[in-house]
C-alpha atoms as a PDB file:
ATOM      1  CA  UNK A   1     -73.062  42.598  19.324  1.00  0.00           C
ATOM      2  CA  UNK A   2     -76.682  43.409  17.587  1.00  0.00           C
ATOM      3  CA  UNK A   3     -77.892  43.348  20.918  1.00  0.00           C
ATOM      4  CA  UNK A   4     -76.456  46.048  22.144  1.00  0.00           C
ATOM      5  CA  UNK A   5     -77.385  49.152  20.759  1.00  0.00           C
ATOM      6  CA  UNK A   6     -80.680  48.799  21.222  1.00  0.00           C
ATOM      7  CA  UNK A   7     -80.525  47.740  24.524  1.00  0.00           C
ATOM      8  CA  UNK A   8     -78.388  50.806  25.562  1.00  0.00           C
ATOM      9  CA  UNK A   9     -80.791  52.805  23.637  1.00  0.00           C
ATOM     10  CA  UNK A  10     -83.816  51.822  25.725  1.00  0.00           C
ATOM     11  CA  UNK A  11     -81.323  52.348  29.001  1.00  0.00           C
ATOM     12  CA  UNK A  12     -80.996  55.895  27.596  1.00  0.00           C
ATOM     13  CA  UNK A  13     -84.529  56.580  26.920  1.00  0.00           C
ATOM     14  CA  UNK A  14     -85.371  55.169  30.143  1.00  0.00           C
ATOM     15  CA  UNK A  15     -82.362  57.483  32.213  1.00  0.00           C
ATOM     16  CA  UNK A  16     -84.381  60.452  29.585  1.00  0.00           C
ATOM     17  CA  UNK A  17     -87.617  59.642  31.492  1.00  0.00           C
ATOM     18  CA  UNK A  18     -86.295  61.059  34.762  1.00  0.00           C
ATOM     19  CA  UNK A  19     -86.517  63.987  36.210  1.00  0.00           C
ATOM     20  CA  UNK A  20     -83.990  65.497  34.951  1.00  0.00           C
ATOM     21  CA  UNK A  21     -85.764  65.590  31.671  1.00  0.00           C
ATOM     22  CA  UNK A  22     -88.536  66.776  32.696  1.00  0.00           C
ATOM     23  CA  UNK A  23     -90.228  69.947  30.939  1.00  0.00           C
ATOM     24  CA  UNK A  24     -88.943  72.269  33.714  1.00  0.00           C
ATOM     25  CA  UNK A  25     -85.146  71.003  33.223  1.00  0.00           C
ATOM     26  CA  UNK A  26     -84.714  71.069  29.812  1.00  0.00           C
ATOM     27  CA  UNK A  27     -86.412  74.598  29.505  1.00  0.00           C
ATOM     28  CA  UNK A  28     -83.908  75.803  31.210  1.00  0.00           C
ATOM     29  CA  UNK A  29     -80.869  74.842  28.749  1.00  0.00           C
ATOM     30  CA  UNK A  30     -83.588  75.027  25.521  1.00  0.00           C
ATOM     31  CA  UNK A  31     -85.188  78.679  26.079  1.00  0.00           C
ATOM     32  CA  UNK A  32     -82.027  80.616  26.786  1.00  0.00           C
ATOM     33  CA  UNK A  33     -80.517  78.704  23.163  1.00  0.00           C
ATOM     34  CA  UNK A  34     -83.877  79.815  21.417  1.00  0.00           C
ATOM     35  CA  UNK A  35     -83.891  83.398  22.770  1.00  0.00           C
ATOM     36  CA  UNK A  36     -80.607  83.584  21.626  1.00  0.00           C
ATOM     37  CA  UNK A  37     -81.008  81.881  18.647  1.00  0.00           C
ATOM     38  CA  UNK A  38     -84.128  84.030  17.687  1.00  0.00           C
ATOM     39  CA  UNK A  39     -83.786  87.257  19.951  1.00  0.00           C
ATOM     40  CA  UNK A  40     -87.434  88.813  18.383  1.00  0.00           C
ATOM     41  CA  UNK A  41     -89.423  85.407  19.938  1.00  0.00           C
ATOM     42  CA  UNK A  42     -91.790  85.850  22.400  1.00  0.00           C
ATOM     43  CA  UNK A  43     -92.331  83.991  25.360  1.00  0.00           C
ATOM     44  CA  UNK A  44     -95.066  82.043  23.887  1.00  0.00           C
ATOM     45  CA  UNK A  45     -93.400  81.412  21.106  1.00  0.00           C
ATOM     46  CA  UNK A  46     -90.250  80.600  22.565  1.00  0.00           C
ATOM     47  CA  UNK A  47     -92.591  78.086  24.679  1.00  0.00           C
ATOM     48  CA  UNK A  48     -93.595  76.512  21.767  1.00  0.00           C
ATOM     49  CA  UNK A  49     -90.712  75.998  19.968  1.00  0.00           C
ATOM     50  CA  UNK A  50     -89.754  74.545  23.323  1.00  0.00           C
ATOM     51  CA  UNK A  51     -92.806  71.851  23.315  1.00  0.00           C
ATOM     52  CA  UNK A  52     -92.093  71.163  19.551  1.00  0.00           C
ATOM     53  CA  UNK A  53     -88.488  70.603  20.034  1.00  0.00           C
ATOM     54  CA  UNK A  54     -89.531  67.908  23.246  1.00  0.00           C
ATOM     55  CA  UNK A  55     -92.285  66.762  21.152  1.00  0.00           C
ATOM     56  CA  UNK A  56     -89.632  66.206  17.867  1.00  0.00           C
ATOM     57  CA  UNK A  57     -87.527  64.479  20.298  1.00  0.00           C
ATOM     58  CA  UNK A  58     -89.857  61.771  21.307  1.00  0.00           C
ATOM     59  CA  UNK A  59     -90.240  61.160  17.493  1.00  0.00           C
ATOM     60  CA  UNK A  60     -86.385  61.087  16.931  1.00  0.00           C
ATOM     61  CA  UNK A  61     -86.019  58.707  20.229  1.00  0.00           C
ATOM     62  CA  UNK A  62     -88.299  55.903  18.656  1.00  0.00           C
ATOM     63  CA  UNK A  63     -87.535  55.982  15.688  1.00  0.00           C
ATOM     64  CA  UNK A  64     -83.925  55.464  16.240  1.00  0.00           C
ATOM     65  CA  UNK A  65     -84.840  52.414  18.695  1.00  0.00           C
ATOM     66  CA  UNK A  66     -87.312  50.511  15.874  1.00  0.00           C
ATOM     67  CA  UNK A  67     -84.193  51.336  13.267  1.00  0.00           C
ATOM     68  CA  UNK A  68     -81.560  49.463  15.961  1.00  0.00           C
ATOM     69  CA  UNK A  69     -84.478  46.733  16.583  1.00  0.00           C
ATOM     70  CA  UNK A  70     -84.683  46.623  12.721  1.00  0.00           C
ATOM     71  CA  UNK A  71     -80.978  46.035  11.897  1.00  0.00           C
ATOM     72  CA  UNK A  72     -80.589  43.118  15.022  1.00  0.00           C
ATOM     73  CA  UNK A  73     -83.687  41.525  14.028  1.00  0.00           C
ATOM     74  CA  UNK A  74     -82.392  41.285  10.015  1.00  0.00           C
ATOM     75  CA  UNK A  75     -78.711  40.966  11.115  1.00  0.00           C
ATOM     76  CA  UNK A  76     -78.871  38.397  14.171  1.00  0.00           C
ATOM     77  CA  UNK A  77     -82.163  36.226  13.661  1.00  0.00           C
ATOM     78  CA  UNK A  78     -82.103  36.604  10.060  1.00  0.00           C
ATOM     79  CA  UNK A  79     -85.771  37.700   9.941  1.00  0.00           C
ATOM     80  CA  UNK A  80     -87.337  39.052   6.483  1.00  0.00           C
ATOM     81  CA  UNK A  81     -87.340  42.298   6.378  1.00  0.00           C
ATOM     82  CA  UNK A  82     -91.040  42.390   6.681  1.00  0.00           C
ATOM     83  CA  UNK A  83     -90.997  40.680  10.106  1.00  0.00           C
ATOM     84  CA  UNK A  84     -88.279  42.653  11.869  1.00  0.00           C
ATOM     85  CA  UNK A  85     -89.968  46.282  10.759  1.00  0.00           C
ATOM     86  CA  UNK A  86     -93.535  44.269  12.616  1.00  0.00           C
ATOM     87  CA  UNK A  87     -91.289  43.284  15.684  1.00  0.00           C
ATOM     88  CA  UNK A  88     -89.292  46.708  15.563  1.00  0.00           C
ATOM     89  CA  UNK A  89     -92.080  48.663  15.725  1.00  0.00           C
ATOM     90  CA  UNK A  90     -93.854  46.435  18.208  1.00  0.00           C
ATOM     91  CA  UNK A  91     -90.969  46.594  20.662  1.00  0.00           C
ATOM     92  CA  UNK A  92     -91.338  50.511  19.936  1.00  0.00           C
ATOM     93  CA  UNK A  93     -94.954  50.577  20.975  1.00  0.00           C
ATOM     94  CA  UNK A  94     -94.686  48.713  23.741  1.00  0.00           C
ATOM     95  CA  UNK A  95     -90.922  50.564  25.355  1.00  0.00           C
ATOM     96  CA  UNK A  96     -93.708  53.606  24.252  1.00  0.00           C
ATOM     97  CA  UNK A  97     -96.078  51.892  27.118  1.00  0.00           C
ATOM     98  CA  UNK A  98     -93.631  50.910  29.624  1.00  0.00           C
ATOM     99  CA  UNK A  99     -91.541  54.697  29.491  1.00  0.00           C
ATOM    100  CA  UNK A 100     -95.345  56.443  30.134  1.00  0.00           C
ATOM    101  CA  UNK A 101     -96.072  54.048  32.791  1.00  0.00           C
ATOM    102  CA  UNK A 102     -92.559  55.093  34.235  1.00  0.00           C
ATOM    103  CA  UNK A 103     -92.944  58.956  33.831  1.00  0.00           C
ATOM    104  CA  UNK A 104     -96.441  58.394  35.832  1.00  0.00           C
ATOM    105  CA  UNK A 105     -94.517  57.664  38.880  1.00  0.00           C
ATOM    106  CA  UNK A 106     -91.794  60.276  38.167  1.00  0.00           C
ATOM    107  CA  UNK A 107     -91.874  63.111  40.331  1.00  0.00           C
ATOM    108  CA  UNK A 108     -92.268  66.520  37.886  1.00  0.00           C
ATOM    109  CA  UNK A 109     -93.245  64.091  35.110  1.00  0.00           C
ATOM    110  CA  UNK A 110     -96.731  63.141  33.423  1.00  0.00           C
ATOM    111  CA  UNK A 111     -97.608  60.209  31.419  1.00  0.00           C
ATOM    112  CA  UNK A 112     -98.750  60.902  27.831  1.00  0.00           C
ATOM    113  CA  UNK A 113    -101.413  59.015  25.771  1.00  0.00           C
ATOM    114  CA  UNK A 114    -100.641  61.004  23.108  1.00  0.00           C
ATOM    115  CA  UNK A 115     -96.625  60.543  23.738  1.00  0.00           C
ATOM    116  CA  UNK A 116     -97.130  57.221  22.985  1.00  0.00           C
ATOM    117  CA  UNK A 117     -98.531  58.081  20.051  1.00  0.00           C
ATOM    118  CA  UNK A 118     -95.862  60.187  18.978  1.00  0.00           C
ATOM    119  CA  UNK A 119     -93.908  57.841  19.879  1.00  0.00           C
ATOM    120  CA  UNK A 120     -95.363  55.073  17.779  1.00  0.00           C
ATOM    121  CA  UNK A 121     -94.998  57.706  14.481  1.00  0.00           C
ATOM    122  CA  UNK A 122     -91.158  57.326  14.877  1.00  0.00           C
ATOM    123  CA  UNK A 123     -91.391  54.132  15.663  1.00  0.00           C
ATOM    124  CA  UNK A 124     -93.229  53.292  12.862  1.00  0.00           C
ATOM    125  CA  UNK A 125     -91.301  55.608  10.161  1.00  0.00           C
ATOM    126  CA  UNK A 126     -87.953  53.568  11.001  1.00  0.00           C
ATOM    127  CA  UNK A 127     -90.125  50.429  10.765  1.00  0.00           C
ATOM    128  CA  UNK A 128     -91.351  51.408   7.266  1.00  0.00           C
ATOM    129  CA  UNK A 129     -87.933  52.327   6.010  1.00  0.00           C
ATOM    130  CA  UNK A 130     -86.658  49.164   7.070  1.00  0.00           C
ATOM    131  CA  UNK A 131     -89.628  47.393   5.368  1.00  0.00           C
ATOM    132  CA  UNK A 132     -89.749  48.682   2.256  1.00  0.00           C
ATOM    133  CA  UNK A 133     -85.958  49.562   1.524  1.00  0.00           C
ATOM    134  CA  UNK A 134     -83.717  51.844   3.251  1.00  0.00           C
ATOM    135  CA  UNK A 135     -82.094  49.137   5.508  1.00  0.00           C
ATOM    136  CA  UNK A 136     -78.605  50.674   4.621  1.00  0.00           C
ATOM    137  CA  UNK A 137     -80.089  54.058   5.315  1.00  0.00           C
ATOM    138  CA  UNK A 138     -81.310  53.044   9.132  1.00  0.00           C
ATOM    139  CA  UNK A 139     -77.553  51.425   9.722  1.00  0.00           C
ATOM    140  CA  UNK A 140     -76.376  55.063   8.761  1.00  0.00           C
ATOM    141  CA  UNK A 141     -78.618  57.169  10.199  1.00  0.00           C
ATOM    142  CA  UNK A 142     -78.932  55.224  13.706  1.00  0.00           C
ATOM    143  CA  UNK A 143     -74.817  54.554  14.163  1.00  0.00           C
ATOM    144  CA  UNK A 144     -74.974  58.739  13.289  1.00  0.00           C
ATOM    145  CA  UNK A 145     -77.151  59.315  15.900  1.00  0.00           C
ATOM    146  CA  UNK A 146     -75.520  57.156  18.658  1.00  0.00           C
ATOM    147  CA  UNK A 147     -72.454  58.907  18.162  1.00  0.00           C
ATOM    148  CA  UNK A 148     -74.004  62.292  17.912  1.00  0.00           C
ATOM    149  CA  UNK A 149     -75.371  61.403  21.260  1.00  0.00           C
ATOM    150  CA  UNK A 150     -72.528  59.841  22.379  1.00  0.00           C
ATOM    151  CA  UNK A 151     -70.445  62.971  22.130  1.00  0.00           C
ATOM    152  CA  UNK A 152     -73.409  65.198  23.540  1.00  0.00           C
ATOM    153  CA  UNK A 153     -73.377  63.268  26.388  1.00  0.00           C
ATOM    154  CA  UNK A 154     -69.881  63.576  26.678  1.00  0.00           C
ATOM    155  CA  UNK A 155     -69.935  66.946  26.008  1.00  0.00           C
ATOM    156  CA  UNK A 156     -72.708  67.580  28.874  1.00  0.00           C
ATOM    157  CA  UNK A 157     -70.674  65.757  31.598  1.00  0.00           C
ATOM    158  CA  UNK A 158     -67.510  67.802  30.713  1.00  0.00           C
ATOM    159  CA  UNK A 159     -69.602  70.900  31.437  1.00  0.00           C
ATOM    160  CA  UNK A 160     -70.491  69.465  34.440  1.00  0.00           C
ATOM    161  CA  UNK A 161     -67.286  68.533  35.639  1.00  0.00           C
ATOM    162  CA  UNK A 162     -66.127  71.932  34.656  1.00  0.00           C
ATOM    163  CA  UNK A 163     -69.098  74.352  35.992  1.00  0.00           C
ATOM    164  CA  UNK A 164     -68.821  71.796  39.130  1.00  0.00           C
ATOM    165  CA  UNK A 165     -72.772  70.376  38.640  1.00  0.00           C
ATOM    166  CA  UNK A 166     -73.802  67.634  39.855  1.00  0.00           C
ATOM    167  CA  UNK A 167     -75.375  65.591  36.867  1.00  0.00           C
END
């Protein structure tokens, strides 16, 4: 049962690699929210916000997958607490890899250097909470997030299904 969530996670950062992700896509959905949101924006700074909300996202993404690593590593195997945040955040790095090499190959999509990078910060932030205390605080915050994107992707498809979009 530790398994799983971070398994499914990695399946849904993978299915967020596609092109339906992809800058184009999601500017769609994100720019009319900011102009509304902040009608005074200009188009380059609505553009920006957009690129720091995708960027904020990859740091979100891995951070939640090292915390999930984290708690099956310490729950499952039983590993000190120093040795699951090194093989959380190693599994991080390297999904980090394998999702760039993926977007490479992705029609509409680039691969990133510096995502990886970015990647690796959230990666590693979950890693040092779960190192250095804060275990409780990753079980919290990463079963909060799975919901929250649990009923945002539930939420999503219901629009679909309503507006009559494919997803």
């Amino acid at each position: 049962a530790f398994w799983l969530p971070p398994l499914l996670w990695m399946a849904t950062i993978a299915w967020f690699s596609t092109a339906e992700f992809g800058a184009d896509n999601t500017g769609t959905v994100l720019t009319p929210l900011f102009r509304w949101l902040l009608p005074h924006a200009t188009e380059p700074q609505l553009a920006a916000l957009h690129a720091l909300t995708r960027k904020a996202a990859h740091v979100t993404e891995y951070a939640i997958l090292s915390a999930l690593w984290f708690v099956a590593l310490t729950r499952e195997r039983g590993l000190s607490r120093q040795r699951a945040a090194w093989m959380a955040l190693l599994v991080g790095i390297g999904w980090a890899v394998l999702d760039e090499l993926h977007q490479a190959l992705v029609p509409n999509r680039t691969a990133s250097a510096m995502d990886v990078g970015i990647d690796t910060l959230g990666a590693l932030a979950a890693a040092a909470v779960g190192r250095y205390g804060g275990g409780r605080v990753l079980e919290v915050a990463a079963a909060v997030f799975l919901w929250t994107a649990a009923a945002g992707g539930a939420l999503v498809i219901a629009i679909d299904l309503a507006s009559g979009v494919s997803a």
